[in-house]
N, C-alpha and C. Protein backbone atom coordinates (compact mmCIF):
# COMPACT_ATOMS: atom_id res chain seq x y z
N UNK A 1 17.63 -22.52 -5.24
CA UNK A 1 17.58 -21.90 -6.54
C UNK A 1 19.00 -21.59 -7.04
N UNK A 2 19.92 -21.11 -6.26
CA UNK A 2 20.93 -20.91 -6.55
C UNK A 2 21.52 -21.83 -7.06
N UNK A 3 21.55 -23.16 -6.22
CA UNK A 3 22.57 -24.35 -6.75
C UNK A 3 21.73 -24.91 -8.09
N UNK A 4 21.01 -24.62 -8.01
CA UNK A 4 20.46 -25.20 -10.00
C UNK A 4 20.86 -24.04 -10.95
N UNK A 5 21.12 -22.89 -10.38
CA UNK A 5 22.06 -22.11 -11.17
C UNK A 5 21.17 -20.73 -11.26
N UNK A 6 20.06 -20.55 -10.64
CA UNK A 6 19.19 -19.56 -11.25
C UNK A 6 20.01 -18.38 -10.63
N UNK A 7 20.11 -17.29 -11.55
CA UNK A 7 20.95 -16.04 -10.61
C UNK A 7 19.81 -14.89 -10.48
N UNK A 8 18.29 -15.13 -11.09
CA UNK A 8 17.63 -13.68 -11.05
C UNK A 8 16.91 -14.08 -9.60
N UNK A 9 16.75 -13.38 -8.60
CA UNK A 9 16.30 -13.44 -7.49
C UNK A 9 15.39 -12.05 -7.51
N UNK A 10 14.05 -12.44 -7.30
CA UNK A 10 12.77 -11.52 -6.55
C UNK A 10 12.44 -11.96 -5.70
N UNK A 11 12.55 -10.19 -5.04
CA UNK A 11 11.47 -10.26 -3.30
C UNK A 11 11.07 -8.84 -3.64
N UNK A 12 10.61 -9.11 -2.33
CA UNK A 12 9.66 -8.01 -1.74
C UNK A 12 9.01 -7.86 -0.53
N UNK A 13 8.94 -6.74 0.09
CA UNK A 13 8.72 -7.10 1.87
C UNK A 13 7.55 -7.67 2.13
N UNK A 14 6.30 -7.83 0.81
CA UNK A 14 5.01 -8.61 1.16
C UNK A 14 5.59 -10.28 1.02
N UNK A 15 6.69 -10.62 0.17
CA UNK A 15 7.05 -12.09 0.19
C UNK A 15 7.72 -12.65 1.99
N UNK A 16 7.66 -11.42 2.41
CA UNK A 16 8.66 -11.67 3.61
C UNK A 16 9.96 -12.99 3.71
N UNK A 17 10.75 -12.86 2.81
CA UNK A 17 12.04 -13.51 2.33
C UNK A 17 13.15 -13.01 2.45
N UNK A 18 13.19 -11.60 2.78
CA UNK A 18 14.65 -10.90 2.40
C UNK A 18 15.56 -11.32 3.74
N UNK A 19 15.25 -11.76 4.82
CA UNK A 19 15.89 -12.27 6.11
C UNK A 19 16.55 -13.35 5.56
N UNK A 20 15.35 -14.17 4.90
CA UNK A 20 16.58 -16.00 4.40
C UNK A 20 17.29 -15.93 2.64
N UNK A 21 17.16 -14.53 1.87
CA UNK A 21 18.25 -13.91 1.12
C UNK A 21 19.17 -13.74 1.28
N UNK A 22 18.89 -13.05 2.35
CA UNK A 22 20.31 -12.19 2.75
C UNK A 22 21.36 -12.90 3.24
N UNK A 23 20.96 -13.95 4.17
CA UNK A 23 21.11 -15.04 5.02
C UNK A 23 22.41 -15.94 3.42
N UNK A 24 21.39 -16.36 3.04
CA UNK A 24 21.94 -17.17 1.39
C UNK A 24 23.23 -16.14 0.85
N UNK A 25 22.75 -15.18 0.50
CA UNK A 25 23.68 -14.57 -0.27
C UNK A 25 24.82 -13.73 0.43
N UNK A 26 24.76 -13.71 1.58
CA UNK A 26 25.81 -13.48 1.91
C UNK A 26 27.13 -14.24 2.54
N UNK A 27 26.12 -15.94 3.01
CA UNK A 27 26.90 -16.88 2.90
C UNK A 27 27.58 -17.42 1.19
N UNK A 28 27.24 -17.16 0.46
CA UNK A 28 27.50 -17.29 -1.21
C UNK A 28 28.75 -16.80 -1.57
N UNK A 29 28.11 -15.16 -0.76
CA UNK A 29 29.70 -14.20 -1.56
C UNK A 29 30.84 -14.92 -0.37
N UNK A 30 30.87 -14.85 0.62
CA UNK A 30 31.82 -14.87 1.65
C UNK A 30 32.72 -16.36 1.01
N UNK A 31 31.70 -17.32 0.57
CA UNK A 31 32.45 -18.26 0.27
C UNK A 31 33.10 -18.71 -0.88
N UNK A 32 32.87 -17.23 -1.83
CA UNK A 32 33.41 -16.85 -3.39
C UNK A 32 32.58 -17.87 -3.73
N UNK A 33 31.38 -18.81 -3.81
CA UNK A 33 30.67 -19.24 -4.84
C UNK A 33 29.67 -18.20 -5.58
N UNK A 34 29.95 -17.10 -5.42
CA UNK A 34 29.40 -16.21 -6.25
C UNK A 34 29.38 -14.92 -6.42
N UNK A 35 29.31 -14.08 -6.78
CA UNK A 35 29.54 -12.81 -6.93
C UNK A 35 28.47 -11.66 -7.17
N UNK A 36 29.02 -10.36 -6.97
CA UNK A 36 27.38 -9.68 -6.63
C UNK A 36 27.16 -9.61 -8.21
N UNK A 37 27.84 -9.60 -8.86
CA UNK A 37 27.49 -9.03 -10.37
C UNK A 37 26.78 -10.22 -10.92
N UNK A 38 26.88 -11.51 -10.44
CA UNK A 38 26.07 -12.47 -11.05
C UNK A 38 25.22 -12.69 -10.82
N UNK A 39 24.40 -12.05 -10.55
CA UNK A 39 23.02 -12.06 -9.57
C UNK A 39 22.29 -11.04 -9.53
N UNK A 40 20.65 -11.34 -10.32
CA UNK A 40 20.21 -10.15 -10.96
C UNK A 40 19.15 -10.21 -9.83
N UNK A 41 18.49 -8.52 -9.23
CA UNK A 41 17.91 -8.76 -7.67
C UNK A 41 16.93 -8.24 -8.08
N UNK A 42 15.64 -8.10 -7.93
CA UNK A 42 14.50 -6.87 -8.18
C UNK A 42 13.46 -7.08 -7.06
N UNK A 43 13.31 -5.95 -6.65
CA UNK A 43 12.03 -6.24 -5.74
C UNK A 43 11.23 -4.73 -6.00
N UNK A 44 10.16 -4.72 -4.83
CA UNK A 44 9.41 -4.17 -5.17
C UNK A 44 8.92 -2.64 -4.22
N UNK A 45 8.60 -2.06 -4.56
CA UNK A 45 8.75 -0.47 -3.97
C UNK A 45 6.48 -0.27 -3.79
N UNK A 46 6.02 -0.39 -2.92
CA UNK A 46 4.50 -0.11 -2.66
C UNK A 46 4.16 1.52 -2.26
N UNK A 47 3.35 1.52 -3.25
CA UNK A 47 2.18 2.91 -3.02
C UNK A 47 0.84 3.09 -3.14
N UNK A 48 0.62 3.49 -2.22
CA UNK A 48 1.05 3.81 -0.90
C UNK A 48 1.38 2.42 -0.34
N UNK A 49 2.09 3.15 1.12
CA UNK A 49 2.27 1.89 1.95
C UNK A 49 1.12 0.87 2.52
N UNK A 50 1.05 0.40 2.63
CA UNK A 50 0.25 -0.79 3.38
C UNK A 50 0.22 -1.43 4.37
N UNK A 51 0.40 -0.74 5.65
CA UNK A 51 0.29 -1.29 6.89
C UNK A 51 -0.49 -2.61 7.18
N UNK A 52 -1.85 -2.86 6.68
CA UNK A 52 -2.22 -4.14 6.83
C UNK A 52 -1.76 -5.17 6.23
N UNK A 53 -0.83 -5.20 5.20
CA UNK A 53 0.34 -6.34 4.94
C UNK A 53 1.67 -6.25 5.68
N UNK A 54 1.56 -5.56 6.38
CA UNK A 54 3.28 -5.33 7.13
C UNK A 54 4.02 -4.52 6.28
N UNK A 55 3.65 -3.57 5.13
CA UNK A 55 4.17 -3.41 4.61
C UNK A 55 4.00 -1.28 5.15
N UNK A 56 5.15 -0.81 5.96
CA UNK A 56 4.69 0.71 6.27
C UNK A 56 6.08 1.67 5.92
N UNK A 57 6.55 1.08 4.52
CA UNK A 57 7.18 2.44 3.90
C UNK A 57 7.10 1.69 2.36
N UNK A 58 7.65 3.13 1.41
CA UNK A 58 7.67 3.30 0.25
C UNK A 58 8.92 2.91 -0.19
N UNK A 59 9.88 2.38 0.65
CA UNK A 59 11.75 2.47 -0.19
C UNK A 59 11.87 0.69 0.40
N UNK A 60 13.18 0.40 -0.27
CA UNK A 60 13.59 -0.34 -0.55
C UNK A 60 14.61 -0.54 0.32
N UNK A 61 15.47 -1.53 1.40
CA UNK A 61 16.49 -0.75 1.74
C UNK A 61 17.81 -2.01 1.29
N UNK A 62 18.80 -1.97 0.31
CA UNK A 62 19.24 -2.97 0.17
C UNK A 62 20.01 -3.75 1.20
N UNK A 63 20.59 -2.83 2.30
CA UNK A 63 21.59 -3.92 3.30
C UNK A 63 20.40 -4.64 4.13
N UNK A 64 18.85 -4.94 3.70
CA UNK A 64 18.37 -5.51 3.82
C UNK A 64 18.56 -7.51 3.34
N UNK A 65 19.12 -7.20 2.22
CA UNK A 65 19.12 -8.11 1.25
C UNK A 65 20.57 -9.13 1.44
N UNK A 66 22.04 -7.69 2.34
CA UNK A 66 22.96 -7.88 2.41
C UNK A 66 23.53 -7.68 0.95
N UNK A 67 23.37 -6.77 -0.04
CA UNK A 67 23.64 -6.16 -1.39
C UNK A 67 23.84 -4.44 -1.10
N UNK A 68 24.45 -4.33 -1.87
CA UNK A 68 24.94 -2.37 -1.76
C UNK A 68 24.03 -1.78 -2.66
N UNK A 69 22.86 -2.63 -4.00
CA UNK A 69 22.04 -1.96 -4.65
C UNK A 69 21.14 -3.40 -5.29
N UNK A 70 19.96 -2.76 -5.21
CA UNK A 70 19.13 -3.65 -5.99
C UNK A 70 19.22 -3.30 -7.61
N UNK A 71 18.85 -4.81 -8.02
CA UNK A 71 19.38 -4.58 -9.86
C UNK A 71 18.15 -3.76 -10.25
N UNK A 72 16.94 -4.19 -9.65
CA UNK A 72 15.67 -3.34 -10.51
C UNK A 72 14.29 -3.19 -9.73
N UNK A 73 13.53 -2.34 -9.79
CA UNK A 73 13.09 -1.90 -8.37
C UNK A 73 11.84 -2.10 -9.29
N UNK A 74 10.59 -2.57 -9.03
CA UNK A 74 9.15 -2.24 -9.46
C UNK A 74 8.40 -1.81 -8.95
N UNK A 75 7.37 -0.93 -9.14
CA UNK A 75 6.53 -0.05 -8.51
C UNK A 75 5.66 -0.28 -8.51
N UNK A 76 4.31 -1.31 -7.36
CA UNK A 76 3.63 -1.54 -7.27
C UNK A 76 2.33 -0.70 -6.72
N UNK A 77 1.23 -0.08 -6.97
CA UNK A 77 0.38 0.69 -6.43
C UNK A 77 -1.10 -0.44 -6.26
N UNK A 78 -1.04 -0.04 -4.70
CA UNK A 78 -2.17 -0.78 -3.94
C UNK A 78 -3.51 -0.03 -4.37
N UNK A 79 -4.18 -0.52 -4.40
CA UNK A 79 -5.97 0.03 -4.55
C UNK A 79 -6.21 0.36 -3.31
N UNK A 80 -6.87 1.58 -3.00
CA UNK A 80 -7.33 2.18 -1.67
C UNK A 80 -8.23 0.77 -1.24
N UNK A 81 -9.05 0.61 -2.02
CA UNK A 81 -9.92 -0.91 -1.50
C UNK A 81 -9.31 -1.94 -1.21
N UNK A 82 -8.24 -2.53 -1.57
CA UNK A 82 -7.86 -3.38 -1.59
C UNK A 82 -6.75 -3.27 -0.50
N UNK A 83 -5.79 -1.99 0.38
CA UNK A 83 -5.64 -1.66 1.79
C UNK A 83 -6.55 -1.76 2.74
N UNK A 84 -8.20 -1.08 2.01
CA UNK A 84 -9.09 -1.36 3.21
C UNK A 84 -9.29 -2.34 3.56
N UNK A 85 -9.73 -3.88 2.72
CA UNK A 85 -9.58 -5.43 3.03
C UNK A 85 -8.93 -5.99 3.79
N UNK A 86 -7.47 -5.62 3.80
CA UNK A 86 -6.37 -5.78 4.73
C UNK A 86 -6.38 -6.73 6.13
């Protein structure tokens, strides 16, 4: 995605991606093909948590991502039913 030029990047710990992000973008900056400011990040913040997706906190943590801040955080709320399915 990067090399076709796209700079807005979404995750989220249910995409389970932020390992081969971080991986990308920190090979990116190191090699000055890009910069943190060019690169718009958003992921996603769950409430409650959701243990049956792997998902068992509410925060975000960016040196996850290998970034010092995410550009925009969304707040997703699970349906009690839809945890119980899980």
């Amino acid at each position: 995605a990067l090399q076709a030029g796209i700079r807005h990047i979404d995750t989220a710990l249910l995409y389970r991606c932020q390992g081969n992000i971080a991986h990308v973008l920190r090979q990116w900056f190191m090699e000055g093909r890009l910069s943190r400011e060019e690169v718009f990040i958003t992921s996603k913040v769950y409430h409650p948590p959701a243990p049956c997706f792997g998902i068992e906190s509410t925060t975000i943590d960016p040196n996850a991502l290998s970034v010092d801040e995410i550009t925009a955080k969304v707040h997703v709320h699970f349906e009690k039913s839809l945890i119980e399915l899980g």
